[in-house]
PDB file of N, CA and C in Angstrom:
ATOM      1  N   UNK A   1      64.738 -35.836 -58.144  1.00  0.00           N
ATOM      2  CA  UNK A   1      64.406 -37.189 -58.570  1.00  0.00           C
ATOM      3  C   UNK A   1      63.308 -37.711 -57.641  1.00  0.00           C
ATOM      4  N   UNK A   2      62.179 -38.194 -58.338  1.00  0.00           N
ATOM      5  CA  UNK A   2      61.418 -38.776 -57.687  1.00  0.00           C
ATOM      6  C   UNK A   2      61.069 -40.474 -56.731  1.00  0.00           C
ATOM      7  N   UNK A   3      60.994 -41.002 -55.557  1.00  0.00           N
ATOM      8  CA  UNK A   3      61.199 -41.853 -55.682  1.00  0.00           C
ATOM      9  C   UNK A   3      60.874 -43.221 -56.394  1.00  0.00           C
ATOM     10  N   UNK A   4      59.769 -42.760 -57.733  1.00  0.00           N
ATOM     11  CA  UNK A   4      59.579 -43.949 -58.681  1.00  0.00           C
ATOM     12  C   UNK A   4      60.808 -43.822 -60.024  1.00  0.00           C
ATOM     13  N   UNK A   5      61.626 -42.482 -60.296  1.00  0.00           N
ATOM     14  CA  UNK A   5      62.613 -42.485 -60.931  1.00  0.00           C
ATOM     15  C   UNK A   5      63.658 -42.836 -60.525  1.00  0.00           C
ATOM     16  N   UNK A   6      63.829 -42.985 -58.538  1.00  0.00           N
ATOM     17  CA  UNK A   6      65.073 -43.650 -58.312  1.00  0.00           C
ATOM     18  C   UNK A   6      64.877 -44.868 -58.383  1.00  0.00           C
ATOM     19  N   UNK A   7      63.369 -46.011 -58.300  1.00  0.00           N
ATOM     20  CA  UNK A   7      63.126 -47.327 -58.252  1.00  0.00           C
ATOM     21  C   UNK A   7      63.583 -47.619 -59.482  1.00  0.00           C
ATOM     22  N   UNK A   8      63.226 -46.910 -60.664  1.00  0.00           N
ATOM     23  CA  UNK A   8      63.519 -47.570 -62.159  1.00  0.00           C
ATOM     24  C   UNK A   8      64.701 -47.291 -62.663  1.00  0.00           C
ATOM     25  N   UNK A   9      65.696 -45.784 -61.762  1.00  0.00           N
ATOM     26  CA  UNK A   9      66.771 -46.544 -62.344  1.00  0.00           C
ATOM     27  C   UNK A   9      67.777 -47.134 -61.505  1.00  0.00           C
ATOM     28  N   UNK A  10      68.065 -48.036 -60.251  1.00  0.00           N
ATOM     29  CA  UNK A  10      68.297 -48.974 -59.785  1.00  0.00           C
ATOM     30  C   UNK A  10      67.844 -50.170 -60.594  1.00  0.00           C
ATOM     31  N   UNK A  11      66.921 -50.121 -60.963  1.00  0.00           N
ATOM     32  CA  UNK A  11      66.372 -51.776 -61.846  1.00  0.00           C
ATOM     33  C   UNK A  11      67.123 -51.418 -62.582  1.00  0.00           C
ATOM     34  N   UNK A  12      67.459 -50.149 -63.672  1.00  0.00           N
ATOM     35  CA  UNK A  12      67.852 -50.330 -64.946  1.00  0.00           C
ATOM     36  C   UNK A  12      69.730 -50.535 -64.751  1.00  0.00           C
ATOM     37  N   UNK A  13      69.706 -50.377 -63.666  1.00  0.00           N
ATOM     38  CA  UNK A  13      71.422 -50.990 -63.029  1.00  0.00           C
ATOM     39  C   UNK A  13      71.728 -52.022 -62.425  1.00  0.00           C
ATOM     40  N   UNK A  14      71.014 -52.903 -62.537  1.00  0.00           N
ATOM     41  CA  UNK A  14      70.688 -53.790 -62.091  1.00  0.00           C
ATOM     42  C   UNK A  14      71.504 -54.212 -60.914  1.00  0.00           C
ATOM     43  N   UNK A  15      70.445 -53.553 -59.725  1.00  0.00           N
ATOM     44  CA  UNK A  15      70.283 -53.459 -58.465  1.00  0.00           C
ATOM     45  C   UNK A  15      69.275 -53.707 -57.938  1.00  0.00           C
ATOM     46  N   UNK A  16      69.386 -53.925 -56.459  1.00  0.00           N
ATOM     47  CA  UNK A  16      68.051 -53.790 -55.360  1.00  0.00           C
ATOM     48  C   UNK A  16      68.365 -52.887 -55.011  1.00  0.00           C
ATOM     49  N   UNK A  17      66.805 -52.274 -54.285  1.00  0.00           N
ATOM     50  CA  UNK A  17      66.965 -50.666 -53.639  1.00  0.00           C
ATOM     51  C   UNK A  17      68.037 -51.274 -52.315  1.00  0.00           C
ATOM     52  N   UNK A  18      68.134 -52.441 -51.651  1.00  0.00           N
ATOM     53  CA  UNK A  18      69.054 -52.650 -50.676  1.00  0.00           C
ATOM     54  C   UNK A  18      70.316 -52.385 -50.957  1.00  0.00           C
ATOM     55  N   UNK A  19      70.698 -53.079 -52.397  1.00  0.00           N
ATOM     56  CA  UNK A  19      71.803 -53.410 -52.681  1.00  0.00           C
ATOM     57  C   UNK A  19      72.751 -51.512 -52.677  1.00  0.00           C
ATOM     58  N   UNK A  20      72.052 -50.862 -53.739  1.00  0.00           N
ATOM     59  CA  UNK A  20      72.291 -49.632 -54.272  1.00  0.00           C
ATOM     60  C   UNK A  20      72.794 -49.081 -53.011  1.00  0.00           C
ATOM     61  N   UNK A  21      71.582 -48.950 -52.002  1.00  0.00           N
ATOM     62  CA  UNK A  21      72.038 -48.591 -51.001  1.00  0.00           C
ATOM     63  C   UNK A  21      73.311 -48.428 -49.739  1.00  0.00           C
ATOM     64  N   UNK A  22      73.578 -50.003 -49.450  1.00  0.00           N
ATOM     65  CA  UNK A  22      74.479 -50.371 -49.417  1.00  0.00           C
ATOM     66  C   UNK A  22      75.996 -49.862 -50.086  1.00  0.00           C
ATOM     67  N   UNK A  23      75.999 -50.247 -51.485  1.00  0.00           N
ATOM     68  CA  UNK A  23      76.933 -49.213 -52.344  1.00  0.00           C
ATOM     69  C   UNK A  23      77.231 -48.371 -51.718  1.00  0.00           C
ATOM     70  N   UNK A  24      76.353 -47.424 -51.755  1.00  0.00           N
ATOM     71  CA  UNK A  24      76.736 -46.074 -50.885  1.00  0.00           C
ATOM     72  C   UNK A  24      77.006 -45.710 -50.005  1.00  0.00           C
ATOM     73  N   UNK A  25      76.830 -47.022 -49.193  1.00  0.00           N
ATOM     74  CA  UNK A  25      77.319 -46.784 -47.512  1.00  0.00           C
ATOM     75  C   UNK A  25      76.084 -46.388 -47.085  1.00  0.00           C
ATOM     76  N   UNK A  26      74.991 -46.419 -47.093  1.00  0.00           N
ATOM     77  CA  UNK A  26      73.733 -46.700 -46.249  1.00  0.00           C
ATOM     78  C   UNK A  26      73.204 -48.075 -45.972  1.00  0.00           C
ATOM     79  N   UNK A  27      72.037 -47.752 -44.775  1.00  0.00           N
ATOM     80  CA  UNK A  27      71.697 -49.245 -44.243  1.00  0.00           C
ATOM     81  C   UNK A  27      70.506 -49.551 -45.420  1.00  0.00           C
ATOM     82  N   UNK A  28      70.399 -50.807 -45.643  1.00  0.00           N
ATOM     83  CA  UNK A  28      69.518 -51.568 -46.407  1.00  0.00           C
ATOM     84  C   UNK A  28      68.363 -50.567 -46.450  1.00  0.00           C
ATOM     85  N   UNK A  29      67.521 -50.328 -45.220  1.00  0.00           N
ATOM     86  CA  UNK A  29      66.324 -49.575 -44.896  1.00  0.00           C
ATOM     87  C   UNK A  29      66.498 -48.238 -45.665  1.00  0.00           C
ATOM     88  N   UNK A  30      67.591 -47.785 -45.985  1.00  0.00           N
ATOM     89  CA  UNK A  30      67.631 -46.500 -46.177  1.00  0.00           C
ATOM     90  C   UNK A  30      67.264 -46.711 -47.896  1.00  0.00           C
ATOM     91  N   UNK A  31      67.755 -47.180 -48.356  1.00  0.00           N
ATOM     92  CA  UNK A  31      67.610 -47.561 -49.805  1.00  0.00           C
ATOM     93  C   UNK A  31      65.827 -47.515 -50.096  1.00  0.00           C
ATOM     94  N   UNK A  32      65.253 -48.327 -48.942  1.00  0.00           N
ATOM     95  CA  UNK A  32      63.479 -48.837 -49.188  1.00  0.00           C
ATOM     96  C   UNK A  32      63.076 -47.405 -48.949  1.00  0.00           C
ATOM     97  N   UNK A  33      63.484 -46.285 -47.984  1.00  0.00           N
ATOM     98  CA  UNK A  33      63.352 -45.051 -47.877  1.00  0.00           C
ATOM     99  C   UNK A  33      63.141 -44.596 -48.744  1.00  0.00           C
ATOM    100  N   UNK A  34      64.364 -44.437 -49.771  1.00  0.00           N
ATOM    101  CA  UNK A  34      64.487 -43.261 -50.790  1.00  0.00           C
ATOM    102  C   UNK A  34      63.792 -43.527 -51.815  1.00  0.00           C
ATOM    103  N   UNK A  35      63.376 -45.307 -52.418  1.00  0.00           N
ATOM    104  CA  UNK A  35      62.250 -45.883 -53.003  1.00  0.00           C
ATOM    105  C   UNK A  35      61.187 -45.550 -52.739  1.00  0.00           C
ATOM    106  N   UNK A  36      60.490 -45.382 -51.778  1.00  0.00           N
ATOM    107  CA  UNK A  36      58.811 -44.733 -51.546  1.00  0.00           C
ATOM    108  C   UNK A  36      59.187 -43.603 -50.639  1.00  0.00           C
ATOM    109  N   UNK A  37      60.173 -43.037 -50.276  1.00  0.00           N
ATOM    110  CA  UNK A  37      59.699 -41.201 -49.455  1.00  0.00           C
ATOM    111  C   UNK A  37      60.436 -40.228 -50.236  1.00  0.00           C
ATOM    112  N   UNK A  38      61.557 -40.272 -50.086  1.00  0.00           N
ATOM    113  CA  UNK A  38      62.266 -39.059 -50.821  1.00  0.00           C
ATOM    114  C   UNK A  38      64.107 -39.578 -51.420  1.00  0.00           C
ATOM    115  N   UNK A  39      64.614 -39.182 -52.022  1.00  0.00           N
ATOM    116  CA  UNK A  39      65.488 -39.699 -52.307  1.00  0.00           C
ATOM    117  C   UNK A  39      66.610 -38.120 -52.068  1.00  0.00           C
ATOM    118  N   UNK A  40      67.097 -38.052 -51.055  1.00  0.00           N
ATOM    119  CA  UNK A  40      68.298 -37.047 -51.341  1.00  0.00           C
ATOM    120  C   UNK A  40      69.103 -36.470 -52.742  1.00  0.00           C
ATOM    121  N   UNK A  41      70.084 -35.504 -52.565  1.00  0.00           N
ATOM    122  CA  UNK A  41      70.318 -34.586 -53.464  1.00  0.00           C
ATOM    123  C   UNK A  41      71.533 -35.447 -54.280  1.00  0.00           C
ATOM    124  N   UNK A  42      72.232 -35.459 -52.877  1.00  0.00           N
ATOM    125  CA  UNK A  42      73.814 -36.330 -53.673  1.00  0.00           C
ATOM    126  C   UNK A  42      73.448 -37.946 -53.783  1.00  0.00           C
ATOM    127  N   UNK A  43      72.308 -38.504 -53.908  1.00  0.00           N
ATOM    128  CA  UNK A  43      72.052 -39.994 -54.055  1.00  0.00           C
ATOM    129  C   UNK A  43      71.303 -39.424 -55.851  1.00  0.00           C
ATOM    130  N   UNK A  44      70.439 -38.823 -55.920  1.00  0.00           N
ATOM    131  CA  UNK A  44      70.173 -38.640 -57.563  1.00  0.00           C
ATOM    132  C   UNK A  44      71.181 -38.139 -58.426  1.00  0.00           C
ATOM    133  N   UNK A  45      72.185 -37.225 -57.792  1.00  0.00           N
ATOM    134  CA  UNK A  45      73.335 -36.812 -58.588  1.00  0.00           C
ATOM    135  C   UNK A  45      74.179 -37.830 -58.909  1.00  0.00           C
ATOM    136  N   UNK A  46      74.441 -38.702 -58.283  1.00  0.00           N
ATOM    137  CA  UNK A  46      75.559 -39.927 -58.140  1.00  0.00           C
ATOM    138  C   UNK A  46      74.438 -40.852 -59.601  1.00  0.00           C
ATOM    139  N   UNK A  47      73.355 -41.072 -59.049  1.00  0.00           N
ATOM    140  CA  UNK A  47      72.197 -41.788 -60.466  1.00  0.00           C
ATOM    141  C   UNK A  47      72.699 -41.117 -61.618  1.00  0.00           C
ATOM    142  N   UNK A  48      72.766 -39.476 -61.796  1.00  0.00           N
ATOM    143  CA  UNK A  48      72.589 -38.698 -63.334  1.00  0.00           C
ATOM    144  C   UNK A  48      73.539 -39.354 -63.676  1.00  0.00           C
ATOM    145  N   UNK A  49      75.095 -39.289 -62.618  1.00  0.00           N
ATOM    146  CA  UNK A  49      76.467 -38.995 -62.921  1.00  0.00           C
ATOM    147  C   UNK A  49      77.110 -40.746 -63.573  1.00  0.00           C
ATOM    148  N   UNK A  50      75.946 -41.417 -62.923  1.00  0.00           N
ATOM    149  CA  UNK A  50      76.085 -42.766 -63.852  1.00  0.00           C
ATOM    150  C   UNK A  50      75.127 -43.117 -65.018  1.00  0.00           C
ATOM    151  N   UNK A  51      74.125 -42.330 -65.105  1.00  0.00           N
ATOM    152  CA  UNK A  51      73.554 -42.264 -66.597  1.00  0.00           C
ATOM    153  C   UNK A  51      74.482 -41.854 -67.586  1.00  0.00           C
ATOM    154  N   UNK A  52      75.268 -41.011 -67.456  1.00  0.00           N
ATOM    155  CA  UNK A  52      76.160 -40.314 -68.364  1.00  0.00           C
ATOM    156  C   UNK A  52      76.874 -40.922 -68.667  1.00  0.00           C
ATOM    157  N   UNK A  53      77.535 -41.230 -67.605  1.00  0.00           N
ATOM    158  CA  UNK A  53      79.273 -42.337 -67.767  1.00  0.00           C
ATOM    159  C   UNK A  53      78.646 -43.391 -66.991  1.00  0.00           C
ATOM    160  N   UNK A  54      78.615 -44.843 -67.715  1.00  0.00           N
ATOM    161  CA  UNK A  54      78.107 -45.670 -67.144  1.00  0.00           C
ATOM    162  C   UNK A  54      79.744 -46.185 -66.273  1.00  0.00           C
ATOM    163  N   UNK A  55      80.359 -46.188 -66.470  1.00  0.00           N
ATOM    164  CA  UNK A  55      81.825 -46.996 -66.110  1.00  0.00           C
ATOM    165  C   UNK A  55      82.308 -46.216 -64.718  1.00  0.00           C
ATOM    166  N   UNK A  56      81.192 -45.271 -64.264  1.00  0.00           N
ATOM    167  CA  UNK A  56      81.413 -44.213 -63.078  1.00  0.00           C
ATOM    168  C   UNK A  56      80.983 -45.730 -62.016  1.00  0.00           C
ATOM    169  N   UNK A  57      80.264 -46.512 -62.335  1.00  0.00           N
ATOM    170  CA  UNK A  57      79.668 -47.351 -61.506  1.00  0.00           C
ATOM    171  C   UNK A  57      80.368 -48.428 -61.566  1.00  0.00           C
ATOM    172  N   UNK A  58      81.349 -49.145 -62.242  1.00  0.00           N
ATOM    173  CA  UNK A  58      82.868 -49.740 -61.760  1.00  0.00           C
ATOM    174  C   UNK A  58      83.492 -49.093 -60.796  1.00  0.00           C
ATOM    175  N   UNK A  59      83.753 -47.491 -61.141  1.00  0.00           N
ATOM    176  CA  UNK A  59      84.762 -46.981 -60.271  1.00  0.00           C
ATOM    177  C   UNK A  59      84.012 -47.024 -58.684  1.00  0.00           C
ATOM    178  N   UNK A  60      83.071 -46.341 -58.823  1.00  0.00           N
ATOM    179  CA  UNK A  60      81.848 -46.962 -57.740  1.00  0.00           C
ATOM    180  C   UNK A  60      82.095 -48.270 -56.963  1.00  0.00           C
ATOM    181  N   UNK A  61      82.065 -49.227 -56.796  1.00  0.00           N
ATOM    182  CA  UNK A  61      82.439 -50.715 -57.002  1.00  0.00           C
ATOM    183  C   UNK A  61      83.518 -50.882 -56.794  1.00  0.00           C
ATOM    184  N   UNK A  62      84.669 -50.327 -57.792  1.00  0.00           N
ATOM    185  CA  UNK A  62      85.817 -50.585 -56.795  1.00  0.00           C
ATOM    186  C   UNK A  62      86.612 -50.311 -55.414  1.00  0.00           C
ATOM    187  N   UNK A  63      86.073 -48.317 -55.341  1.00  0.00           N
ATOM    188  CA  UNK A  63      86.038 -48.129 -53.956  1.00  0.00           C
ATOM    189  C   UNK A  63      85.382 -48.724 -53.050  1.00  0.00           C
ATOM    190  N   UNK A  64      84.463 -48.946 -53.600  1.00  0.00           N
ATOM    191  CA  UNK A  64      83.353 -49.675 -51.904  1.00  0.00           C
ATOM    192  C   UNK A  64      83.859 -51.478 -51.684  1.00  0.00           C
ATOM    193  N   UNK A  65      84.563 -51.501 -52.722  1.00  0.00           N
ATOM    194  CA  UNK A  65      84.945 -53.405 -52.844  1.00  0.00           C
ATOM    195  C   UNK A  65      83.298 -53.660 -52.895  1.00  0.00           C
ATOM    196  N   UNK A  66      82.185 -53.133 -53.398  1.00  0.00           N
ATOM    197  CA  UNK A  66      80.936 -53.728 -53.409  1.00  0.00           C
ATOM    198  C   UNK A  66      80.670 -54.621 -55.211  1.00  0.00           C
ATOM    199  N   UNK A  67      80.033 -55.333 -55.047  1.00  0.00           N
ATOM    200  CA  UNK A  67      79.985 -55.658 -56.892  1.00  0.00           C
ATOM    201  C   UNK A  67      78.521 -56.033 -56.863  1.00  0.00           C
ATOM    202  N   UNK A  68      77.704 -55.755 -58.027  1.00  0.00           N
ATOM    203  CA  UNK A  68      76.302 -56.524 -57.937  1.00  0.00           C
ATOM    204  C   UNK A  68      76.417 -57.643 -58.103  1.00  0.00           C
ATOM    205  N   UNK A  69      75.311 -58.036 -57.738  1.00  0.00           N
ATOM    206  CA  UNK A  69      75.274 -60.183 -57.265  1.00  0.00           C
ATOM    207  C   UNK A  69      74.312 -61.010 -58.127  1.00  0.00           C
TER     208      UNK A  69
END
C-alpha cells in the first residue's frame, strides 16, 4: 500500500491520519509517517481487512475503547 492509498482510505473511514493511528496504538506522528513515507505490512492488512468487513472496525473500536470523533 502506498502512502497516498493509505491517506484515501483513512478519509474514506472517516479518520485523521492521527486519529487512525492512534487506533492502533501508535503516536499521532506515526500515522503523518505512514501518510507521506511508507506505511507498514500489518497497518495495510488491518486497511484490506476493513475494506472487506467493514464492522472489523467496530470490533477495532471496541478493543482500543477508541471511537471516531
Amino acid at each position: 500500500m502506498t502512502p497516498a492509498e493509505y491517506r484515501e482510505a483513512v478519509k474514506a473511514l472517516k479518520y485523521t491520519q492521527t486519529e487512525f493511528a492512534e487506533l492502533l496504538g501508535a503516536k499521532p506522528r506515526t500515522g503523518q509517517y505512514w501518510a507521506s513515507v511508507a506505511v507498514p505490512g500489518p497497518v495495510a492488512l488491518i486497511i484490506k481487512l476493513v475494506r472487506v468487513r467493514p464492522e472489523l472496525l467496530g470490533v477495532i473500536e471496541d478493543l482500543t475503547g477508541r471511537k471516531r470523533k
